[in-house]
C-alpha atoms as a PDB file:
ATOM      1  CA  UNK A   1      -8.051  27.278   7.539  1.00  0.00           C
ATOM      2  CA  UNK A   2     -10.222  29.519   5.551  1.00  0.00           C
ATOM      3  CA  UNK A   3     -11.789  29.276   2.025  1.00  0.00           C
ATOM      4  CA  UNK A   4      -9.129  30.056   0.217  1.00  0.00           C
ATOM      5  CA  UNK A   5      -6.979  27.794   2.146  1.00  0.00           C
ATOM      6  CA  UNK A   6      -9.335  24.619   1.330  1.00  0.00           C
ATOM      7  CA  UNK A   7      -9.622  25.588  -1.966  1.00  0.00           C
ATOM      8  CA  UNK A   8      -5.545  25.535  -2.558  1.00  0.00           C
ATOM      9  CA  UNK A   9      -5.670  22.157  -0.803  1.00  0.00           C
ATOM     10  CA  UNK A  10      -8.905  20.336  -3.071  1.00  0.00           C
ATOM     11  CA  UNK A  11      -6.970  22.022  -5.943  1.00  0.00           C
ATOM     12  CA  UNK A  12      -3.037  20.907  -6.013  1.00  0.00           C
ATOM     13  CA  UNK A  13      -4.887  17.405  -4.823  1.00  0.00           C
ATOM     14  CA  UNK A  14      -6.081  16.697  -8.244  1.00  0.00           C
ATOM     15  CA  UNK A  15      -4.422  19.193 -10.632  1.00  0.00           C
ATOM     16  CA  UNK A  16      -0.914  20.119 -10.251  1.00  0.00           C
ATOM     17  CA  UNK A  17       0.170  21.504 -13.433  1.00  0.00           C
ATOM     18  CA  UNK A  18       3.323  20.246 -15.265  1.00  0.00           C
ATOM     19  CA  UNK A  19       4.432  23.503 -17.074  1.00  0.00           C
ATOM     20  CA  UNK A  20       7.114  25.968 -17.056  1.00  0.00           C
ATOM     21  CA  UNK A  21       5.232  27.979 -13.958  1.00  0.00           C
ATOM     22  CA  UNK A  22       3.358  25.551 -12.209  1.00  0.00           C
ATOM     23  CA  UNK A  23       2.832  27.903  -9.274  1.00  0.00           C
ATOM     24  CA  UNK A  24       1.663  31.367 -11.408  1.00  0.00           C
ATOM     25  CA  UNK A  25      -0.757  28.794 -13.315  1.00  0.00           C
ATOM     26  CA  UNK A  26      -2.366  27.371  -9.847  1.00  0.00           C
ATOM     27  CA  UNK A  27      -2.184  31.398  -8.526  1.00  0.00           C
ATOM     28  CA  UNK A  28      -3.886  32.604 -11.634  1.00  0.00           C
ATOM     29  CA  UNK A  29      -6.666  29.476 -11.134  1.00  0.00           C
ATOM     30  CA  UNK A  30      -7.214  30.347  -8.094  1.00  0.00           C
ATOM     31  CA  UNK A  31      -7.638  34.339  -8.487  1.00  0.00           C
ATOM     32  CA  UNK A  32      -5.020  35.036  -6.388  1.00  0.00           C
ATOM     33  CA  UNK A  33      -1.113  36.520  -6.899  1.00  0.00           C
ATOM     34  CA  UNK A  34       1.249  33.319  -6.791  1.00  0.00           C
ATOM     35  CA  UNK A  35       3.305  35.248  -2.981  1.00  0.00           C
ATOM     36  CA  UNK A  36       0.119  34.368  -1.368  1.00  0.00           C
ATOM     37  CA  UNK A  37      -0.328  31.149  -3.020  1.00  0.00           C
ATOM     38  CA  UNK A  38       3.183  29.946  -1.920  1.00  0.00           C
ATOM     39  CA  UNK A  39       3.246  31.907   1.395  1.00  0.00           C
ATOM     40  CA  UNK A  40      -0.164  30.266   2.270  1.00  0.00           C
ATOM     41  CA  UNK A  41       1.392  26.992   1.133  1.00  0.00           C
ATOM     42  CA  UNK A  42       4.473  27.230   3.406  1.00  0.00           C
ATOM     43  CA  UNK A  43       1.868  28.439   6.650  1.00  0.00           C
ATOM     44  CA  UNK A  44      -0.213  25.241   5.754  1.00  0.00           C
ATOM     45  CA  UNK A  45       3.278  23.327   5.818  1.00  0.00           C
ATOM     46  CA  UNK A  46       4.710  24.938   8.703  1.00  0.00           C
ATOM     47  CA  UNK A  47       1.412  24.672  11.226  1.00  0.00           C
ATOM     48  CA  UNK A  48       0.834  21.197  10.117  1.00  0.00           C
ATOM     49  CA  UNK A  49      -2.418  21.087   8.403  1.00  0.00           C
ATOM     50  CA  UNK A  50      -0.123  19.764   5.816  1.00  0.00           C
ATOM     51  CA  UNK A  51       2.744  17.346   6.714  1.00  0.00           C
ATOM     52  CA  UNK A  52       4.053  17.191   2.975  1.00  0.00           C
ATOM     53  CA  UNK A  53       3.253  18.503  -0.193  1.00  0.00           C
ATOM     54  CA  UNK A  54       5.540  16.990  -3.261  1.00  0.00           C
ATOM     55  CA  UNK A  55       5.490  14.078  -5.451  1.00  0.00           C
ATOM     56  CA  UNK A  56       5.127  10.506  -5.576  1.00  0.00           C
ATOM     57  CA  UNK A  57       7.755   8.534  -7.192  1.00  0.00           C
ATOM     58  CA  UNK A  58       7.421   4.777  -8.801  1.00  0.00           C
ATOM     59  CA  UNK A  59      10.468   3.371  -6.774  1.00  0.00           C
ATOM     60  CA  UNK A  60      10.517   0.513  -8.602  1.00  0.00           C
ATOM     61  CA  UNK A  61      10.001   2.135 -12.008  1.00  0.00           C
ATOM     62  CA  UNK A  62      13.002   3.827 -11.486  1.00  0.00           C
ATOM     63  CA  UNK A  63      15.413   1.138 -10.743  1.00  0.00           C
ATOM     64  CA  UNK A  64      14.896   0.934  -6.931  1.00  0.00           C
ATOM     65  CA  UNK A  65      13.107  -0.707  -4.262  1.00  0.00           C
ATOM     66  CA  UNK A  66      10.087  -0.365  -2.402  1.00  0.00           C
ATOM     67  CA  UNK A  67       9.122  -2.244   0.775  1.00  0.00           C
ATOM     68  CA  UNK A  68       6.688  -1.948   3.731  1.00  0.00           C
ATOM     69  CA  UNK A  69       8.222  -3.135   7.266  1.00  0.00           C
ATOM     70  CA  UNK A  70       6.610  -3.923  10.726  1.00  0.00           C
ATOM     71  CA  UNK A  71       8.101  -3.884  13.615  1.00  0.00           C
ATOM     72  CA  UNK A  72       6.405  -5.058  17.352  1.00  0.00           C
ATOM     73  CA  UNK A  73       8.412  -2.157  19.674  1.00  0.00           C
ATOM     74  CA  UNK A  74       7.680  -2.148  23.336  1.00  0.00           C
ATOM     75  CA  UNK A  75       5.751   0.814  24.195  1.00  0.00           C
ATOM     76  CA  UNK A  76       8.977   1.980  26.785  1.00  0.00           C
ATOM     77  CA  UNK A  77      10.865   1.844  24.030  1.00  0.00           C
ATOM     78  CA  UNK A  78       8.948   3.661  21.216  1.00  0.00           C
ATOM     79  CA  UNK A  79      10.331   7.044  21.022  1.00  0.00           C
ATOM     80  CA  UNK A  80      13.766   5.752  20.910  1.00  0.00           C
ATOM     81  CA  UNK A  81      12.974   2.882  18.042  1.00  0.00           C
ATOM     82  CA  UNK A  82      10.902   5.326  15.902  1.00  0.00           C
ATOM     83  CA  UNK A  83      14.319   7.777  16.425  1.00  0.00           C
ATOM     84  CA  UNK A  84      16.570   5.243  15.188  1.00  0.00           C
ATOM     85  CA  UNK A  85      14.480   4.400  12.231  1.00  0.00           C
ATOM     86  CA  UNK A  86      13.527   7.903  11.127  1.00  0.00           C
ATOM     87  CA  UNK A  87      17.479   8.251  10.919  1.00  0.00           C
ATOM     88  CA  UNK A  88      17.887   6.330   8.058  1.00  0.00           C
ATOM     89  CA  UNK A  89      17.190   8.726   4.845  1.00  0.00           C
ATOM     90  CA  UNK A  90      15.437   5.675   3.072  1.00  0.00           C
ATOM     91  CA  UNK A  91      12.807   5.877   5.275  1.00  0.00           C
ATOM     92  CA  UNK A  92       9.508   7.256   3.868  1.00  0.00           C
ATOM     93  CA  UNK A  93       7.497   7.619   6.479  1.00  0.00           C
ATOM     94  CA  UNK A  94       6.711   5.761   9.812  1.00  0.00           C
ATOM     95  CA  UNK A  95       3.971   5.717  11.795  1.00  0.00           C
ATOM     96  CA  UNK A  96       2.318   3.534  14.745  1.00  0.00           C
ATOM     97  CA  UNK A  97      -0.962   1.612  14.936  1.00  0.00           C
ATOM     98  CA  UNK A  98      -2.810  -0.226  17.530  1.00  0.00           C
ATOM     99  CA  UNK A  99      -2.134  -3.771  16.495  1.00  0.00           C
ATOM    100  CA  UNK A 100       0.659  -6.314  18.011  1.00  0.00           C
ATOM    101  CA  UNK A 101       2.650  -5.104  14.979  1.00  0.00           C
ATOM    102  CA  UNK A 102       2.657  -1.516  16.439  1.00  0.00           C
ATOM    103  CA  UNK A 103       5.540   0.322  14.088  1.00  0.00           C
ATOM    104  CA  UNK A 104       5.032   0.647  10.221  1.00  0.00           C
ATOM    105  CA  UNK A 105       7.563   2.180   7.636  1.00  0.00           C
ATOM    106  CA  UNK A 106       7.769   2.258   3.821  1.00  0.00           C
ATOM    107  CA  UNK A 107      11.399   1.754   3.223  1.00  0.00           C
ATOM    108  CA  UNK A 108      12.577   3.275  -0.641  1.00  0.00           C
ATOM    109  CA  UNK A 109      16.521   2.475  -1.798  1.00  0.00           C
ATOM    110  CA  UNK A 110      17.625   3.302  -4.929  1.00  0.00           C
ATOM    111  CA  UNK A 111      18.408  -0.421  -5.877  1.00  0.00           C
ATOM    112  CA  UNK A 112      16.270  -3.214  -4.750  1.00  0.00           C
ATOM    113  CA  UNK A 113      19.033  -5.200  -3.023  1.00  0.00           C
ATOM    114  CA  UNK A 114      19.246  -2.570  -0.739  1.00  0.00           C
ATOM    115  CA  UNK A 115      16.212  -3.579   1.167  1.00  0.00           C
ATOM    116  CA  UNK A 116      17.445  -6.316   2.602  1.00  0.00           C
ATOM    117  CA  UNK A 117      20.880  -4.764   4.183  1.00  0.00           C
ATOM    118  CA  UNK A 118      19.188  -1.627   5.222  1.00  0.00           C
ATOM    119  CA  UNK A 119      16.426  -3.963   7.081  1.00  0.00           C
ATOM    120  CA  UNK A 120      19.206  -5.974   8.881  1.00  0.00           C
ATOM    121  CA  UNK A 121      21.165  -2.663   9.972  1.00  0.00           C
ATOM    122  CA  UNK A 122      17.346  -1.536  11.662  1.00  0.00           C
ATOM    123  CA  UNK A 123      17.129  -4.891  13.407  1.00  0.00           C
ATOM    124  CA  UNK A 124      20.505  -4.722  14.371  1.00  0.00           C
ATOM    125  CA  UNK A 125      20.599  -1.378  16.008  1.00  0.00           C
ATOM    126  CA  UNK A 126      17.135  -1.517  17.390  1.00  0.00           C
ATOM    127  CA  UNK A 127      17.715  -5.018  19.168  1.00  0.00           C
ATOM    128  CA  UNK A 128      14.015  -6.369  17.958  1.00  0.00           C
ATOM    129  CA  UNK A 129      12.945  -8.243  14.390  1.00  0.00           C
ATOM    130  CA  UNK A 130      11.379  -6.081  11.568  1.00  0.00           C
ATOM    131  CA  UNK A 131       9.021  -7.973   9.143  1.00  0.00           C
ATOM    132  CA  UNK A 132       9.494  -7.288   5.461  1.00  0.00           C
ATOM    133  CA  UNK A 133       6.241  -7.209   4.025  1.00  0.00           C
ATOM    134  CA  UNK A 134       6.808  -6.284  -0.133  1.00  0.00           C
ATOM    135  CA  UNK A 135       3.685  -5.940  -2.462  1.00  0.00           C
ATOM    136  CA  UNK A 136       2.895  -8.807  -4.697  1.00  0.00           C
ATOM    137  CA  UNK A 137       0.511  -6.546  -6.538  1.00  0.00           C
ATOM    138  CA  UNK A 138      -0.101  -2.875  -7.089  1.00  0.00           C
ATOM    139  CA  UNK A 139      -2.964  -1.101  -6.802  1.00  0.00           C
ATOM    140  CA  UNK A 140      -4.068   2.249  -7.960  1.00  0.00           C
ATOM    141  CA  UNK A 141      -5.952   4.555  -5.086  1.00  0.00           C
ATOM    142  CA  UNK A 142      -6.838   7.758  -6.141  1.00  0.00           C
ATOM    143  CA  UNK A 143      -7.003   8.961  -2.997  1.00  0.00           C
ATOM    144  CA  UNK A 144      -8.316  11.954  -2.731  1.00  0.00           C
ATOM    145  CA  UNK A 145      -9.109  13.897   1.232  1.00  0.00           C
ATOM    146  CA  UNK A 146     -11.611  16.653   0.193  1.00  0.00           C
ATOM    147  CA  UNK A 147     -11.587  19.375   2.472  1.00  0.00           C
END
């Protein structure tokens, strides 16, 4: 990553435009022509340094549901439970932690009822119990990874 690279990144964290061109106006920002912006984006993308770049929805603003889910997988069995979860499309992301409860995903469906049956159908075809954890409050982050 150069300069130019960390400077796309601290930018679009903050201050992604909502206009007509939101690319040409970041480009034009950032002194550059908006090919390199977007081919630089889609390198960042495609090597990793960025695992997603896109919006965050309000589920639940929107009509649908919003849950967090643990799971406790045997470690010989990991790969193959993290497969079967990632399969489902409502599935934001999963990841695993050092804890007894060792898998974590954020489940989003576009009506809240949804949760439920979607959370039985993982516990079903995994074989193990998944722990439905929903918010009782929200809380505003801001978080922000300088770089």
């Amino acid at each position: 990553m150069d300069n130019l690279d960390k400077a796309i990144i601290n930018l679009l964290q903050d201050d992604f435009p909502i206009c007509e061109a939101p690319y040409q106006n970041v480009a034009e920002r950032l002194g550059i022509d908006v090919d390199e912006l977007l081919q630089r984006l889609e390198r960042l993308l495609q090597t990793g340094v960025l695992s997603r770049f896109g919006p965050m929805f309000h589920a639940e603003k929107m009509g649908g549901g919003l849950t967090l889910a643990a799971m406790q997988v045997p470690e010989q069995r990991f790969d193959e439970v993290a497969e079967i979860i990632n399969s489902f499309p409502e599935v934001a992301h999963n990841y695993a932690r050092q804890h007894r409860f060792n898998m974590w995903f954020v489940l989003a469906t576009e009506r809240p009822e949804q949760i439920q049956y979607i959370l039985q159908d993982i516990s079903e075809k995994t074989g193990l119990k998944v722990y439905d954890m929903p918010k009782k409050k929200e809380y505003f982050v801001g978080l922000r990874l300088p770089v």
